[in-house]
C-alpha atoms as a PDB file:
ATOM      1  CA  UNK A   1     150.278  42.023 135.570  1.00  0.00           C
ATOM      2  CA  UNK A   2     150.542  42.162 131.555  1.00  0.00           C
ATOM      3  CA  UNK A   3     151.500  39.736 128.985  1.00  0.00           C
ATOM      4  CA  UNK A   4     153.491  40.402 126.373  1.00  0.00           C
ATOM      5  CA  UNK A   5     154.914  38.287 123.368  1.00  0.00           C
ATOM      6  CA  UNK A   6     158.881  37.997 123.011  1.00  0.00           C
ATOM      7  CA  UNK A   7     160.930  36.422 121.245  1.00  0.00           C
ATOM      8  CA  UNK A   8     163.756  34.570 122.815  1.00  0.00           C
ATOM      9  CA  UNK A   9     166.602  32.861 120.664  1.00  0.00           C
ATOM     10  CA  UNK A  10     164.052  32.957 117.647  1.00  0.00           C
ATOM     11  CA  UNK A  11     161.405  31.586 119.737  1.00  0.00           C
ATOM     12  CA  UNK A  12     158.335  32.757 120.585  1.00  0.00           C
ATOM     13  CA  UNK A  13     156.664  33.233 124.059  1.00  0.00           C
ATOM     14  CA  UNK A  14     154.452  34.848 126.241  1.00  0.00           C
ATOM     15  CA  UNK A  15     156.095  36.620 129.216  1.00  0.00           C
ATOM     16  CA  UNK A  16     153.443  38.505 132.359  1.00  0.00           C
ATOM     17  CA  UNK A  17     155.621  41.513 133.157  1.00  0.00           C
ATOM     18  CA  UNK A  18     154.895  43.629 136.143  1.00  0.00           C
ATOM     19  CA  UNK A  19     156.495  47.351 137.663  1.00  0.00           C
ATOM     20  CA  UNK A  20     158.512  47.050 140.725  1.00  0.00           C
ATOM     21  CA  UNK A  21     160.130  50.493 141.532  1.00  0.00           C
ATOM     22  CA  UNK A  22     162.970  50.958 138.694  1.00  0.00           C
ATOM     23  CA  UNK A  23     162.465  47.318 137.600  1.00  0.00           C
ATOM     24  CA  UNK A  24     160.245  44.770 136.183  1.00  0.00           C
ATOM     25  CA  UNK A  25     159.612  41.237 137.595  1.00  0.00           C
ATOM     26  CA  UNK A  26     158.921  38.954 134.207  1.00  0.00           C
ATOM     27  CA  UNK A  27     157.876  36.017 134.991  1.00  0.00           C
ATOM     28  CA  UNK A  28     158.818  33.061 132.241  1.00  0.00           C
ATOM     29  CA  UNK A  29     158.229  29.157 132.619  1.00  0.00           C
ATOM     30  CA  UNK A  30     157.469  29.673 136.525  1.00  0.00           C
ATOM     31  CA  UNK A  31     160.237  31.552 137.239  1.00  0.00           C
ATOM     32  CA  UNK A  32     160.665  35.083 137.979  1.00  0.00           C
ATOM     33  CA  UNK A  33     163.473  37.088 136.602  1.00  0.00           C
ATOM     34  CA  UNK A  34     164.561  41.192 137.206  1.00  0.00           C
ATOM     35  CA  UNK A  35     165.416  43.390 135.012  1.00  0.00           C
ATOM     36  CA  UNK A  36     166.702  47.060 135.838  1.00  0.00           C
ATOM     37  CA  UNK A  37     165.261  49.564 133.572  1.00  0.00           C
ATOM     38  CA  UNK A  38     166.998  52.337 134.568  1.00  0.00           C
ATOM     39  CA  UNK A  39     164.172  54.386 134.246  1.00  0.00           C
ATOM     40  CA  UNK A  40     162.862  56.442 137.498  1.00  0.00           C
ATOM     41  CA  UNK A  41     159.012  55.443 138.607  1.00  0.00           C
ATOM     42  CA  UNK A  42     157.985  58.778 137.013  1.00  0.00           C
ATOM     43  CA  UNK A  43     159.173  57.594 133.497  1.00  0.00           C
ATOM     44  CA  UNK A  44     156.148  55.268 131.877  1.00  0.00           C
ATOM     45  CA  UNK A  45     155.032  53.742 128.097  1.00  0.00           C
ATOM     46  CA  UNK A  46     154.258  57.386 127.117  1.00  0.00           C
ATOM     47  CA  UNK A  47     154.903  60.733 127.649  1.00  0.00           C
ATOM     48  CA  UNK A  48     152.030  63.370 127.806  1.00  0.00           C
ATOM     49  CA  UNK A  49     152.731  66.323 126.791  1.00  0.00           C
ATOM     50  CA  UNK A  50     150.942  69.423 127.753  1.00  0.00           C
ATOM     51  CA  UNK A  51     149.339  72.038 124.973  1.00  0.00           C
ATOM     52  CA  UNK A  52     148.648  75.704 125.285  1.00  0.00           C
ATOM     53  CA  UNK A  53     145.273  74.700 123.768  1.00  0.00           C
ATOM     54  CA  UNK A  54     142.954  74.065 126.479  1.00  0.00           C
ATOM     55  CA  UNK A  55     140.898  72.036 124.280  1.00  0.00           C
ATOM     56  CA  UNK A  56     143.329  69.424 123.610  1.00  0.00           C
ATOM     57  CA  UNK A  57     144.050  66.579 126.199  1.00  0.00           C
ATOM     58  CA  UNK A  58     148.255  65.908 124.892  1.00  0.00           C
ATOM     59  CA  UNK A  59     150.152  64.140 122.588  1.00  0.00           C
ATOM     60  CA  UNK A  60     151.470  60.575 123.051  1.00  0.00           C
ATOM     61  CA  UNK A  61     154.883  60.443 122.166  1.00  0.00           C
ATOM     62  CA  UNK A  62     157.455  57.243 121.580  1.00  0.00           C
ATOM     63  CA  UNK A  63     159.348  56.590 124.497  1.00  0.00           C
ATOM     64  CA  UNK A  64     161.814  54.611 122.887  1.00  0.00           C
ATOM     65  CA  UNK A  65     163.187  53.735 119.177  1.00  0.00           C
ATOM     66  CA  UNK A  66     160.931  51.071 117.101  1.00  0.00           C
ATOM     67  CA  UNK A  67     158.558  50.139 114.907  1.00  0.00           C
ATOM     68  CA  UNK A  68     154.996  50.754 115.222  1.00  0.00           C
ATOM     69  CA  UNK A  69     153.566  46.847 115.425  1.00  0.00           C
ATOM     70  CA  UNK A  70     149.547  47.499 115.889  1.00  0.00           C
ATOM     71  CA  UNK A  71     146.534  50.223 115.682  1.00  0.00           C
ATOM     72  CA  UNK A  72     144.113  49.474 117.879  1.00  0.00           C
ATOM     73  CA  UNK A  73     142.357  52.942 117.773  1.00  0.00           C
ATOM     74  CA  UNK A  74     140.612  54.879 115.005  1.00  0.00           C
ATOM     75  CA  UNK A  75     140.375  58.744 114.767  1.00  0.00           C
ATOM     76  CA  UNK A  76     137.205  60.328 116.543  1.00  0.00           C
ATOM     77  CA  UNK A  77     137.375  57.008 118.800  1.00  0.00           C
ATOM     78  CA  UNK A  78     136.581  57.356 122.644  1.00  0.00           C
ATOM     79  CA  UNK A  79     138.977  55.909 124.963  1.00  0.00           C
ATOM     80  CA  UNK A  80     139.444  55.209 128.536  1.00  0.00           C
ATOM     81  CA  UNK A  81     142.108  55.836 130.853  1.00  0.00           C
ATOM     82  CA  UNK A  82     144.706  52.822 130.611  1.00  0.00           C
ATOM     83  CA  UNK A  83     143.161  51.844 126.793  1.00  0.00           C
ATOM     84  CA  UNK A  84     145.526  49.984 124.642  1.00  0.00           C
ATOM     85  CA  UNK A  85     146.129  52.750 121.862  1.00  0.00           C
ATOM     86  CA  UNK A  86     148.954  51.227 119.579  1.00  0.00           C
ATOM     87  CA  UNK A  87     151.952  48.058 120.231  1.00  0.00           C
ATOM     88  CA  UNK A  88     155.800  49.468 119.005  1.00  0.00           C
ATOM     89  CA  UNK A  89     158.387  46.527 118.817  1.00  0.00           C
ATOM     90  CA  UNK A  90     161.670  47.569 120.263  1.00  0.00           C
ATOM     91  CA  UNK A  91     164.848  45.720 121.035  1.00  0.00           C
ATOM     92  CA  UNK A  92     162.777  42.381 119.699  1.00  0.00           C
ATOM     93  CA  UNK A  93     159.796  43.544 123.129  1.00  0.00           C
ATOM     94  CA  UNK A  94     156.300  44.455 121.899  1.00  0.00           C
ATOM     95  CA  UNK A  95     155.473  47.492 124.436  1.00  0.00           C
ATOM     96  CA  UNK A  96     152.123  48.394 124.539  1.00  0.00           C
ATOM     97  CA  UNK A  97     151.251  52.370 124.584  1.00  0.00           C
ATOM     98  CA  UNK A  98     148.331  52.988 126.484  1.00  0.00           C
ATOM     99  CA  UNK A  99     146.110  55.939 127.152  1.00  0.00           C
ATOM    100  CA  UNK A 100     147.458  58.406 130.033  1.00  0.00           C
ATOM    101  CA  UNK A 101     143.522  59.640 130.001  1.00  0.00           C
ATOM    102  CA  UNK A 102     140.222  59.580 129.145  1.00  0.00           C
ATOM    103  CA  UNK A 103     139.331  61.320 125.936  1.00  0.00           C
ATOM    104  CA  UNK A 104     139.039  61.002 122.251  1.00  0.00           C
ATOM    105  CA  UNK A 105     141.369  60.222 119.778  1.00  0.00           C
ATOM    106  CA  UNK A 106     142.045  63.960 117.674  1.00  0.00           C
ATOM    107  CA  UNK A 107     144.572  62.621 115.454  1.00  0.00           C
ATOM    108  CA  UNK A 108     147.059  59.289 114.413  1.00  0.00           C
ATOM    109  CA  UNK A 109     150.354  60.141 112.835  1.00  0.00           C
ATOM    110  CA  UNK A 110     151.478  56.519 112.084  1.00  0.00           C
ATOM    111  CA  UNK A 111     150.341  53.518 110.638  1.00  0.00           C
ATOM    112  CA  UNK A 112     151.454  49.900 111.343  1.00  0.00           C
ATOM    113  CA  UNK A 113     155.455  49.004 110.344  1.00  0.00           C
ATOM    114  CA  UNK A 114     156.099  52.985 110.496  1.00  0.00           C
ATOM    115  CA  UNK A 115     159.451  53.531 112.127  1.00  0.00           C
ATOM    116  CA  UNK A 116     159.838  55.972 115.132  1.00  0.00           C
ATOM    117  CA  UNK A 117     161.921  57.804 116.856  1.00  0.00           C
ATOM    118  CA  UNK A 118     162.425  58.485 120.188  1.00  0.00           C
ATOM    119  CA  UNK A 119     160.325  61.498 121.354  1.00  0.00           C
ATOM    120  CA  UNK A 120     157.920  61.579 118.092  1.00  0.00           C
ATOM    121  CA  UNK A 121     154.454  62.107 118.314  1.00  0.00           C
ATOM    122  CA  UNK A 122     152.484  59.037 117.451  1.00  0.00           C
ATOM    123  CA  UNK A 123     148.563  60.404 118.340  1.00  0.00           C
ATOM    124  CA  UNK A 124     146.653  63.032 119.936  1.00  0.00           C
ATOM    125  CA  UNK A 125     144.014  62.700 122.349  1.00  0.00           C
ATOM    126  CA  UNK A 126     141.700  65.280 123.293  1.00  0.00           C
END
């Protein structure tokens, strides 16, 4: 289960969000609530996307609109396999990108309060 911060008619709380099929079960002041995401199992935080380079591991791309919120990696950093890499704030939800694999960190493209699209590339991991 993660937490998350969100902000709820201009207040702030912490939510514990967990996966359930093609919804998530957030759980708020000891109750649970669903939300349909619409989004098959398959779909996750990140997309990886393959390169002809045999070298490289894939780029992380946005999977939504939003603004980059947190850093948490440097360039020529290790990281593991499920490693918070970076926070983007959508839709007034912090959503947490983290590492599809083990590997190192080749290159950043953003920096915190950098606005994304959907699709770009926000780091490379090798």
């Amino acid at each position: 289960m993660e937490e998350i911060k969100v902000n709820i008619d201009g207040k702030e709380q912490v939510v514990k969000i967990e996966e359930e099929g093609n919804s998530l079960k957030v759980h708020l002041d000891g109750k649970v609530y669903t939300v349909e995401t619409g989004l098959k199992n398959e779909q996750k935080d990140f997309d990886l996307e393959e390169s002809s380079d045999s070298s490289a591991g894939g780029s992380i791309r946005a999977h939504l609109p939003g603004v980059i919120f947190s850093i948490d990696i440097k360039q020529g950093d290790k990281v593991k396999k499920g490693q918070k890499l970076c926070s983007l704030v959508a839709m007034k939800m912090e959503n947490q990108i983290k590492a599809p694999i083990a590997g190192k960190i080749k290159k950043i493209n953003v920096k915190k309060n950098d606005k994304v699209n959907k699709g770009d590339i926000l780091l490379i991991i090798e």
